[in-house]
PDB file of N, CA and C in Angstrom:
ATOM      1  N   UNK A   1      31.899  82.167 -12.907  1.00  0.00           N
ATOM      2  CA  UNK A   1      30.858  83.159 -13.005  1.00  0.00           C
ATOM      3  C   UNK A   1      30.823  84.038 -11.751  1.00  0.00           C
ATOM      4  N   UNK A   2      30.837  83.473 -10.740  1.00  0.00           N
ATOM      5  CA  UNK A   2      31.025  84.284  -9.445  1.00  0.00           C
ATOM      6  C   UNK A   2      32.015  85.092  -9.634  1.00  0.00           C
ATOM      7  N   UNK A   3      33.097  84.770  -9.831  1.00  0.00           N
ATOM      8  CA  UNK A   3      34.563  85.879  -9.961  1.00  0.00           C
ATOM      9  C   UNK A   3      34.088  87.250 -10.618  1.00  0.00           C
ATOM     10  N   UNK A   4      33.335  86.699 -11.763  1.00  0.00           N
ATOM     11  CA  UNK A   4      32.870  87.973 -12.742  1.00  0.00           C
ATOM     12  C   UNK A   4      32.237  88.602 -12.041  1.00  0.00           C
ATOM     13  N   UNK A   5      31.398  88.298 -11.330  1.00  0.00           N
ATOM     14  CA  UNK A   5      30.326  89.329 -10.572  1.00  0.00           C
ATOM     15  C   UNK A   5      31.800  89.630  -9.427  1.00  0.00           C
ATOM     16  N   UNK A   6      31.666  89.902  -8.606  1.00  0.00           N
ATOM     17  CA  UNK A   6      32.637  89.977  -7.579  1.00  0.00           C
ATOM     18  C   UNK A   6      33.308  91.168  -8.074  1.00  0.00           C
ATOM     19  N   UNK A   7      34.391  91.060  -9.608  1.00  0.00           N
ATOM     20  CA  UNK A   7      34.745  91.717 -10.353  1.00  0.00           C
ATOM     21  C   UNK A   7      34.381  92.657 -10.518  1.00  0.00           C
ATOM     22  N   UNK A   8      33.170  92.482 -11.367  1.00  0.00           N
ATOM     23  CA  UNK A   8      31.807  93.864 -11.448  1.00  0.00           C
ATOM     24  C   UNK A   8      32.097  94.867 -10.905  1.00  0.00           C
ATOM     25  N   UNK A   9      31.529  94.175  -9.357  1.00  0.00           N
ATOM     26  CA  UNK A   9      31.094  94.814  -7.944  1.00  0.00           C
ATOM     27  C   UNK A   9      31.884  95.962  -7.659  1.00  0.00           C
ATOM     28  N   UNK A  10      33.384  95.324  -7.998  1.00  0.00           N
ATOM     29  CA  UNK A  10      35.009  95.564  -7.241  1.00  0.00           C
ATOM     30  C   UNK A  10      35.204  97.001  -8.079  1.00  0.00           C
ATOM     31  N   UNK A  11      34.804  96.866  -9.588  1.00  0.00           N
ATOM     32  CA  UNK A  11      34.961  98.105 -10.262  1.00  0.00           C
ATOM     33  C   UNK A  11      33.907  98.966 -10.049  1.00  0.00           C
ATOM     34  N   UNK A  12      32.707  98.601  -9.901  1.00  0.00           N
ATOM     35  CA  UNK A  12      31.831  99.563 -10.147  1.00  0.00           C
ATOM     36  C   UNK A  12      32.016 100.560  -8.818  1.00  0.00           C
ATOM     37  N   UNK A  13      32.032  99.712  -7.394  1.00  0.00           N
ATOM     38  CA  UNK A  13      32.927 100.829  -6.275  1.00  0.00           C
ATOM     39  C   UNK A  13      34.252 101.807  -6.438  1.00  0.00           C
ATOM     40  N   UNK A  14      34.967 100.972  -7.508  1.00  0.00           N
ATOM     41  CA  UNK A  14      36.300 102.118  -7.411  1.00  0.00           C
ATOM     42  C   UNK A  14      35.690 102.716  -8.000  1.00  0.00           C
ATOM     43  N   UNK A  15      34.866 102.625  -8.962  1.00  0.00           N
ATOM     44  CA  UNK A  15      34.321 103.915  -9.627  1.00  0.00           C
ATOM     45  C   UNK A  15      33.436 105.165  -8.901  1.00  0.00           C
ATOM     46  N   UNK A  16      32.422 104.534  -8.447  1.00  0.00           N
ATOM     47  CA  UNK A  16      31.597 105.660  -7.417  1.00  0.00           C
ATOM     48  C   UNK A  16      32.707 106.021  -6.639  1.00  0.00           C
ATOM     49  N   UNK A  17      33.832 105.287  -5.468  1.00  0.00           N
ATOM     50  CA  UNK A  17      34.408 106.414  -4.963  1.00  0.00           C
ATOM     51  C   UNK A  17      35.555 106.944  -5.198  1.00  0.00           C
ATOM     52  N   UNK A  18      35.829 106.938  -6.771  1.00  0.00           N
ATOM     53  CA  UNK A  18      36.537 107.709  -7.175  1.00  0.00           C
ATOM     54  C   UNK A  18      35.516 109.007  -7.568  1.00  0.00           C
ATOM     55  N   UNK A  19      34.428 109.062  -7.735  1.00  0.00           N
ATOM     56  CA  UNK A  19      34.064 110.019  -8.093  1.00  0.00           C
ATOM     57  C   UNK A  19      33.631 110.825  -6.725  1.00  0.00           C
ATOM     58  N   UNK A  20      33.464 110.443  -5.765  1.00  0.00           N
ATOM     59  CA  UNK A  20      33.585 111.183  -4.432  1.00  0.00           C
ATOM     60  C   UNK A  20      34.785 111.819  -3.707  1.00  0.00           C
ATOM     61  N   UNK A  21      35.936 111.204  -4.450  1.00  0.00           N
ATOM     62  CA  UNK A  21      36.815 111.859  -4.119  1.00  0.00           C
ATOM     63  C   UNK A  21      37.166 113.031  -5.118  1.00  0.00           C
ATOM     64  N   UNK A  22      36.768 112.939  -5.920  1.00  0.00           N
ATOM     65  CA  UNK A  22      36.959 114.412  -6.986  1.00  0.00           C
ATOM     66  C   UNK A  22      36.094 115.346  -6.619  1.00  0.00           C
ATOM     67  N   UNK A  23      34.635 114.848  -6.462  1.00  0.00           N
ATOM     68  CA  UNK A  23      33.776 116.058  -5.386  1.00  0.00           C
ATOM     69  C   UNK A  23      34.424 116.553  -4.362  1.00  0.00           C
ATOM     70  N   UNK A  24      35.043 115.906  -3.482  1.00  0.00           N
ATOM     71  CA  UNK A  24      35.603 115.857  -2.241  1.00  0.00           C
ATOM     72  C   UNK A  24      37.044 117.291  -2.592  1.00  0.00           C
ATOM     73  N   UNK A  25      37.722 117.254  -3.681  1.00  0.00           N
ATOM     74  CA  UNK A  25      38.930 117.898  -3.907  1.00  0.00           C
ATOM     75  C   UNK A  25      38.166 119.030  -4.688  1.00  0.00           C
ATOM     76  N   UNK A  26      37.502 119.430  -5.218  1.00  0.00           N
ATOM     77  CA  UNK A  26      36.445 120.099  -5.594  1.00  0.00           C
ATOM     78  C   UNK A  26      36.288 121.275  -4.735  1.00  0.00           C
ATOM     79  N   UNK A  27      35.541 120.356  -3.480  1.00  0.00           N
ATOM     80  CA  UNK A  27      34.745 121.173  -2.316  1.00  0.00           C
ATOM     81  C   UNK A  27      36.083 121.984  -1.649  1.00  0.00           C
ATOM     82  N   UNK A  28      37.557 121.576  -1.688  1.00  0.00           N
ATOM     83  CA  UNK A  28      37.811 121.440  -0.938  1.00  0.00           C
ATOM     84  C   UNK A  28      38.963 122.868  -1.430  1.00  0.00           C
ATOM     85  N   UNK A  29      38.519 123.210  -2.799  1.00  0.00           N
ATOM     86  CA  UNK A  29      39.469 124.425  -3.393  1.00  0.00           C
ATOM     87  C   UNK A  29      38.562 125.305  -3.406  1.00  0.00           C
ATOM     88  N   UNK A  30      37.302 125.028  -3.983  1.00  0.00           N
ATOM     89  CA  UNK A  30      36.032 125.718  -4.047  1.00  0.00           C
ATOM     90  C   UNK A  30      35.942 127.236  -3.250  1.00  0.00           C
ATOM     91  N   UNK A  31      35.970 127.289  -2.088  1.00  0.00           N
ATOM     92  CA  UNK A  31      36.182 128.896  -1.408  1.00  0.00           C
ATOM     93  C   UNK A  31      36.902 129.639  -2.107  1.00  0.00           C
ATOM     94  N   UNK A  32      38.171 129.231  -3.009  1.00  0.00           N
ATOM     95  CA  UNK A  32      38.911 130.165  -4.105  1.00  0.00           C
ATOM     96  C   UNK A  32      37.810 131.109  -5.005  1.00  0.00           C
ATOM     97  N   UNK A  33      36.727 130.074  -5.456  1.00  0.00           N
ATOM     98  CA  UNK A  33      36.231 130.852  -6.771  1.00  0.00           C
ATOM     99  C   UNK A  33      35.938 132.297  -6.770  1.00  0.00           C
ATOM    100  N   UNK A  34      36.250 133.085  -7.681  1.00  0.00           N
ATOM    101  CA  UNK A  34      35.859 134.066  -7.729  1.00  0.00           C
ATOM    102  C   UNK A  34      36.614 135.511  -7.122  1.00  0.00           C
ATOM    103  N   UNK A  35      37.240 134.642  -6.164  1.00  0.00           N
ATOM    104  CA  UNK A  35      38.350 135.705  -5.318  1.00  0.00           C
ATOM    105  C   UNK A  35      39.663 136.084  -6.271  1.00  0.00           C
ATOM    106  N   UNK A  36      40.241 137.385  -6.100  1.00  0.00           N
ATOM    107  CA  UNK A  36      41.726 137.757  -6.988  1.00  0.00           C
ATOM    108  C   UNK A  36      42.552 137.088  -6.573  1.00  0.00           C
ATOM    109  N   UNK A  37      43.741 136.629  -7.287  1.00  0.00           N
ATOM    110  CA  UNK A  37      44.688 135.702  -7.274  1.00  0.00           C
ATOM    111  C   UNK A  37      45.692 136.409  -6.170  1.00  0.00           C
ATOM    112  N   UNK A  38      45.789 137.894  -6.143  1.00  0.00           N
ATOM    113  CA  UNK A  38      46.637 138.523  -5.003  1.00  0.00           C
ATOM    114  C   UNK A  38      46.352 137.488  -3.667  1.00  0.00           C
ATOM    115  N   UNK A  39      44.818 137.548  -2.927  1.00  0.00           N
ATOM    116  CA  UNK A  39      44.287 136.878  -2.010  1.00  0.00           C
ATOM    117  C   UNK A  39      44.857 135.557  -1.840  1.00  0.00           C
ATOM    118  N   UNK A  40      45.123 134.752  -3.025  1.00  0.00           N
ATOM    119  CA  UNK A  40      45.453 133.752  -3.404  1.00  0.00           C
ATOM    120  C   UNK A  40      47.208 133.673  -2.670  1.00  0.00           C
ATOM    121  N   UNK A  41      47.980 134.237  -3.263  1.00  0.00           N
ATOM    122  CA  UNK A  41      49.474 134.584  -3.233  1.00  0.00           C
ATOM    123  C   UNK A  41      49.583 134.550  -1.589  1.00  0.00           C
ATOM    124  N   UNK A  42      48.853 135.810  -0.897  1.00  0.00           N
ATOM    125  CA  UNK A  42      49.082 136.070   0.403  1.00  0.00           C
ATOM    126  C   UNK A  42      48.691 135.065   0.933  1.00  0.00           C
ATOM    127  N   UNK A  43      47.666 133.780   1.348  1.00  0.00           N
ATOM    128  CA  UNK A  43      47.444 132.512   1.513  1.00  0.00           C
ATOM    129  C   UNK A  43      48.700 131.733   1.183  1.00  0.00           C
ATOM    130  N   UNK A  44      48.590 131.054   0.404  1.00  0.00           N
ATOM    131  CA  UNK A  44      49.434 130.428  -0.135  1.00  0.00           C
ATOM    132  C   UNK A  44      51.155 130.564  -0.894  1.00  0.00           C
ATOM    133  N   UNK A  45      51.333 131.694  -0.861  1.00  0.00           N
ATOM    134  CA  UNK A  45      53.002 131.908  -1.174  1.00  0.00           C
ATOM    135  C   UNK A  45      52.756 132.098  -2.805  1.00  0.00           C
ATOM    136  N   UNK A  46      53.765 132.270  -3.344  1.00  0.00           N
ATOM    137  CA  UNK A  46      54.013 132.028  -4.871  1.00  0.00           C
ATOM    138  C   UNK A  46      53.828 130.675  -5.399  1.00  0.00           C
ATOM    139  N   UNK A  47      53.308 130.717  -6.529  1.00  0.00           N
ATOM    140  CA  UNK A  47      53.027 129.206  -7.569  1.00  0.00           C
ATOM    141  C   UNK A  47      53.956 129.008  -7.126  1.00  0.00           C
ATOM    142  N   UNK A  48      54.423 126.965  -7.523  1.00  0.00           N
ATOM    143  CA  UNK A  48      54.712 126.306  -7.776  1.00  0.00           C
ATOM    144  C   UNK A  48      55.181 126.781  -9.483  1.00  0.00           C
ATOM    145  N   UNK A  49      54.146 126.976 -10.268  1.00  0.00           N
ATOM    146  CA  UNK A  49      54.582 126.878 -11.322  1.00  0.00           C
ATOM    147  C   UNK A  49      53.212 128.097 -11.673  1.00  0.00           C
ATOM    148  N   UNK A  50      53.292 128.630 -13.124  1.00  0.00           N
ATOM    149  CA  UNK A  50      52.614 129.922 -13.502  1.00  0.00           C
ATOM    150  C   UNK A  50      52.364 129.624 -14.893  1.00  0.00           C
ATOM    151  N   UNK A  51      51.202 129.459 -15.509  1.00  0.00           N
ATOM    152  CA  UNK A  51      51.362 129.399 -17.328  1.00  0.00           C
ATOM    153  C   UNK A  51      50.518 130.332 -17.644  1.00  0.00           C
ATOM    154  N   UNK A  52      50.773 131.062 -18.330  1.00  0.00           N
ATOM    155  CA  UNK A  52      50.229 131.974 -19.154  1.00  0.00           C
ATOM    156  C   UNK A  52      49.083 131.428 -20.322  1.00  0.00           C
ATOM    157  N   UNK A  53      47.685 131.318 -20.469  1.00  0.00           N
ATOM    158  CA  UNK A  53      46.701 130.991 -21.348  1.00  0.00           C
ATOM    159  C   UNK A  53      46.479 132.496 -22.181  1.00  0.00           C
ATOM    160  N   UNK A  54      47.011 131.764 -23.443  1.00  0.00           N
ATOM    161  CA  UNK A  54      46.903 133.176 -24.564  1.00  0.00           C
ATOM    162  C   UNK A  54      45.321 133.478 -25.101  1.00  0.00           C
ATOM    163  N   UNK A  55      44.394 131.953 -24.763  1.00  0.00           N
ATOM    164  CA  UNK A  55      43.562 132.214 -25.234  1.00  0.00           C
ATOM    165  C   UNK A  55      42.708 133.004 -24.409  1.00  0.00           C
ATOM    166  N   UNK A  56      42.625 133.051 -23.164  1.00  0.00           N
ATOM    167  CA  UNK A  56      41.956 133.482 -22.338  1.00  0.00           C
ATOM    168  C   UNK A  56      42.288 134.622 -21.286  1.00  0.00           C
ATOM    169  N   UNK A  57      43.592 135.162 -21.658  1.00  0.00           N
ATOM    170  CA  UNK A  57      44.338 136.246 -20.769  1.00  0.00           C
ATOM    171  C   UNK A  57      44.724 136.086 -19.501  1.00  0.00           C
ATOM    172  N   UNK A  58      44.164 134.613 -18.665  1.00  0.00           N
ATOM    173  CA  UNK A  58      44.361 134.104 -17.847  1.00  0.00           C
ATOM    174  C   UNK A  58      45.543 133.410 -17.070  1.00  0.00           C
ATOM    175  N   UNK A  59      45.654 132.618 -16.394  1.00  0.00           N
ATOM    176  CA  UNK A  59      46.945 132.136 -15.784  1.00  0.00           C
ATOM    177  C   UNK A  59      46.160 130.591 -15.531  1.00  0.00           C
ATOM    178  N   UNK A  60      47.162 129.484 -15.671  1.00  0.00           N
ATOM    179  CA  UNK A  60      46.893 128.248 -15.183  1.00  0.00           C
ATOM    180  C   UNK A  60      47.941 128.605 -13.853  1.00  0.00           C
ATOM    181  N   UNK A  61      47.830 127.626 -12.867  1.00  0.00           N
ATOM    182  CA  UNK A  61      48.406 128.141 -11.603  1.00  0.00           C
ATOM    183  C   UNK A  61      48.307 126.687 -10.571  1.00  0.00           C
ATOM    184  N   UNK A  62      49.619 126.620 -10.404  1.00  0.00           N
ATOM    185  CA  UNK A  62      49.789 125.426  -9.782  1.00  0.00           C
ATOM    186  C   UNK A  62      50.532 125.506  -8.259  1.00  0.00           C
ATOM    187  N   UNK A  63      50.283 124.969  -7.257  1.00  0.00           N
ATOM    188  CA  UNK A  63      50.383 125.813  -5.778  1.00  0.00           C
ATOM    189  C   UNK A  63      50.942 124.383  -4.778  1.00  0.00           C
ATOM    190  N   UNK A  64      51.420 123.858  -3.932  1.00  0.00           N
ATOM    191  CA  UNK A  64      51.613 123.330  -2.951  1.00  0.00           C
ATOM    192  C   UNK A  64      51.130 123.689  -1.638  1.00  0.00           C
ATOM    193  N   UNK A  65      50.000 123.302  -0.892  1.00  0.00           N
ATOM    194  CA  UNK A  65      50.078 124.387   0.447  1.00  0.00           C
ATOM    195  C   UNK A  65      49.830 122.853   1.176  1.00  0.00           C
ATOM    196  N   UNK A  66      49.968 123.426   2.373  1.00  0.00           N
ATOM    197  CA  UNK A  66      50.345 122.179   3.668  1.00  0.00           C
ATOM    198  C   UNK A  66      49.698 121.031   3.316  1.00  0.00           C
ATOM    199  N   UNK A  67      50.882 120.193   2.506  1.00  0.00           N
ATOM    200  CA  UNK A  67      50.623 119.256   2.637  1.00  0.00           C
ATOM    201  C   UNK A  67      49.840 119.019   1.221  1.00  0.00           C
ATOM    202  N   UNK A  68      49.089 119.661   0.593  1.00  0.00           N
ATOM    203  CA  UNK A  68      48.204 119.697  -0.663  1.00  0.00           C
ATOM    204  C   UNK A  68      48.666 120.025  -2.244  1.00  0.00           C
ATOM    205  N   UNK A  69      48.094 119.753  -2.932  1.00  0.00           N
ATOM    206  CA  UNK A  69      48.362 120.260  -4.638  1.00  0.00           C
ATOM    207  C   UNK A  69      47.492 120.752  -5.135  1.00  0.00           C
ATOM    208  N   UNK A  70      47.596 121.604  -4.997  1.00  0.00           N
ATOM    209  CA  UNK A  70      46.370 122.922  -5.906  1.00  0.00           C
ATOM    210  C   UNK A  70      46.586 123.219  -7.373  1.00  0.00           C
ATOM    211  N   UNK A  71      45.178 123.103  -8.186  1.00  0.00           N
ATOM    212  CA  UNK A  71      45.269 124.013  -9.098  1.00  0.00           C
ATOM    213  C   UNK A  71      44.192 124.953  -9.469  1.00  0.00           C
ATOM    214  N   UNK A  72      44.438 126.061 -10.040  1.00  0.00           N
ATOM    215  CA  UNK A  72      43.846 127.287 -10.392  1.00  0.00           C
ATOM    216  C   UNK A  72      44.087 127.709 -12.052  1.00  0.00           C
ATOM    217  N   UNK A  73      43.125 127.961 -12.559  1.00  0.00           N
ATOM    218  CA  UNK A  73      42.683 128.792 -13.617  1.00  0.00           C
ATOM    219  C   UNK A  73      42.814 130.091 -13.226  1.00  0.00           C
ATOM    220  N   UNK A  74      42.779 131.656 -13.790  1.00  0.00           N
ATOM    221  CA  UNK A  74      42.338 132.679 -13.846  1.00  0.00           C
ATOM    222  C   UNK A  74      41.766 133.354 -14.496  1.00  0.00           C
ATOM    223  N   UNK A  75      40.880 134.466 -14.561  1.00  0.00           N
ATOM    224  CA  UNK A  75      40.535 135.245 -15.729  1.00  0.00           C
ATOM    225  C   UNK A  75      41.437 135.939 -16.489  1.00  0.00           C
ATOM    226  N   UNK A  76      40.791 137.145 -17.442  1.00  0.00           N
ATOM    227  CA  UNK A  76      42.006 137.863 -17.844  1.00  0.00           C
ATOM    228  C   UNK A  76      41.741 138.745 -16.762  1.00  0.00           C
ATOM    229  N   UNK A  77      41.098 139.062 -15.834  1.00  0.00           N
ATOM    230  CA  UNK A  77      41.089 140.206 -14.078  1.00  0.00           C
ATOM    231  C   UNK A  77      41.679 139.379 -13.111  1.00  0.00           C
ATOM    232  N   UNK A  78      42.458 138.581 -13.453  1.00  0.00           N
ATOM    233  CA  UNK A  78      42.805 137.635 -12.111  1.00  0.00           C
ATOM    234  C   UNK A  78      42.477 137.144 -11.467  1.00  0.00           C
ATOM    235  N   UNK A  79      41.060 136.801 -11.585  1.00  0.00           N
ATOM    236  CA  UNK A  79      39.913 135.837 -10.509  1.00  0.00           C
ATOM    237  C   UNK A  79      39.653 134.775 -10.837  1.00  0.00           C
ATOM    238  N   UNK A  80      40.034 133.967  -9.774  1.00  0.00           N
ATOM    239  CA  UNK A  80      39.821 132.739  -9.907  1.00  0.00           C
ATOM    240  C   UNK A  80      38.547 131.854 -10.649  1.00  0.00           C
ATOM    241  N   UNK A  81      38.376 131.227 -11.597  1.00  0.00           N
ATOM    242  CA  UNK A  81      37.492 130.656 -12.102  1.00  0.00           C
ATOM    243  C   UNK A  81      37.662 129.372 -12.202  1.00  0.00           C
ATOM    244  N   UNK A  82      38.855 128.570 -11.607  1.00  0.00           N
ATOM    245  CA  UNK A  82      38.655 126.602 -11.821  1.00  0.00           C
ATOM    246  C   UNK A  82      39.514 126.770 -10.396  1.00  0.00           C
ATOM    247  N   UNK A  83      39.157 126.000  -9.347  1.00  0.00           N
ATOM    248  CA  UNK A  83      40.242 125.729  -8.461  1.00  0.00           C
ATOM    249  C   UNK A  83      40.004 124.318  -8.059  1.00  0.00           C
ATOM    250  N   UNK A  84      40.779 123.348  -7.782  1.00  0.00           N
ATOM    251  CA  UNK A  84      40.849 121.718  -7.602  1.00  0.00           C
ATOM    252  C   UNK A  84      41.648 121.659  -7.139  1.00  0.00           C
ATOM    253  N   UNK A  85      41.618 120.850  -5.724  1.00  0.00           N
ATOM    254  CA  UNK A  85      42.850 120.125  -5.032  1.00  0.00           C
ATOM    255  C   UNK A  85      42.309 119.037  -5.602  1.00  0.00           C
ATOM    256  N   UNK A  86      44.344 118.084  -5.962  1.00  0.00           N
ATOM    257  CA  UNK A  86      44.574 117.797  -6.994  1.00  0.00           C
ATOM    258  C   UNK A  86      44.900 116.243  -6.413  1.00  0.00           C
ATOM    259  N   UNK A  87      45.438 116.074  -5.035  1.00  0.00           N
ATOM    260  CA  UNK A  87      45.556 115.140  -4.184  1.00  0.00           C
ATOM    261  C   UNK A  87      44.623 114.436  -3.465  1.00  0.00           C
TER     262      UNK A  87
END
C-alpha cells in the first residue's frame, strides 16, 4: 500500500512539472506573437523547415536558434499567431 501512494505522489509531480515546463517554453517564444515573420527570419535565419496551411493562408514554421527548437504558426499577413519553444 505504501508503494501505491509513493507512486501516486511520483506521478502526480511529473505531472505538475511537466506542465511548468510547457508554461516555461510558452513564455519563452511568446515575445514572437504578433510580430511579421520577416522580423522573425532576420533573428533567427531561415526555417528549418516551412509548411504551407491551405486552410488558413498561413505557414507552420519550424526554426533551430542557439541551442533551441522553435515553432511558429502564421497568419495569412505573416504574423505570428502560435510560437512554442519546443525543447
Amino acid at each position: 500500500m505504501r508503494k501505491l501512494t509513493i507512486g501516486i505522489m511520483i506521478l502526480a509531480l511529473t505531472v505538475v512539472c511537466a506542465g511548468c515546463v510547457a508554461q516555461e517554453s510558452r513564455q519563452a517564444a511568446s515575445e514572437w506573437l504578433g510580430k511579421d515573420r520577416a522580423d522573425l527570419d532576420r533573428t533567427m535565419g531561415a526555417p528549418r523547415q516551412a509548411v504551407p496551411m491551405t486552410d488558413t493562408g498561413g505557414e507552420e514554421l519550424f526554426y533551430s536558434y542557439n541551442g533551441h527548437h522553435y515553432y511558429f504558426q502564421t497568419n495569412a499577413k505573416g504574423e505570428i499567431a502560435t510560437a512554442v519553444r519546443t525543447d
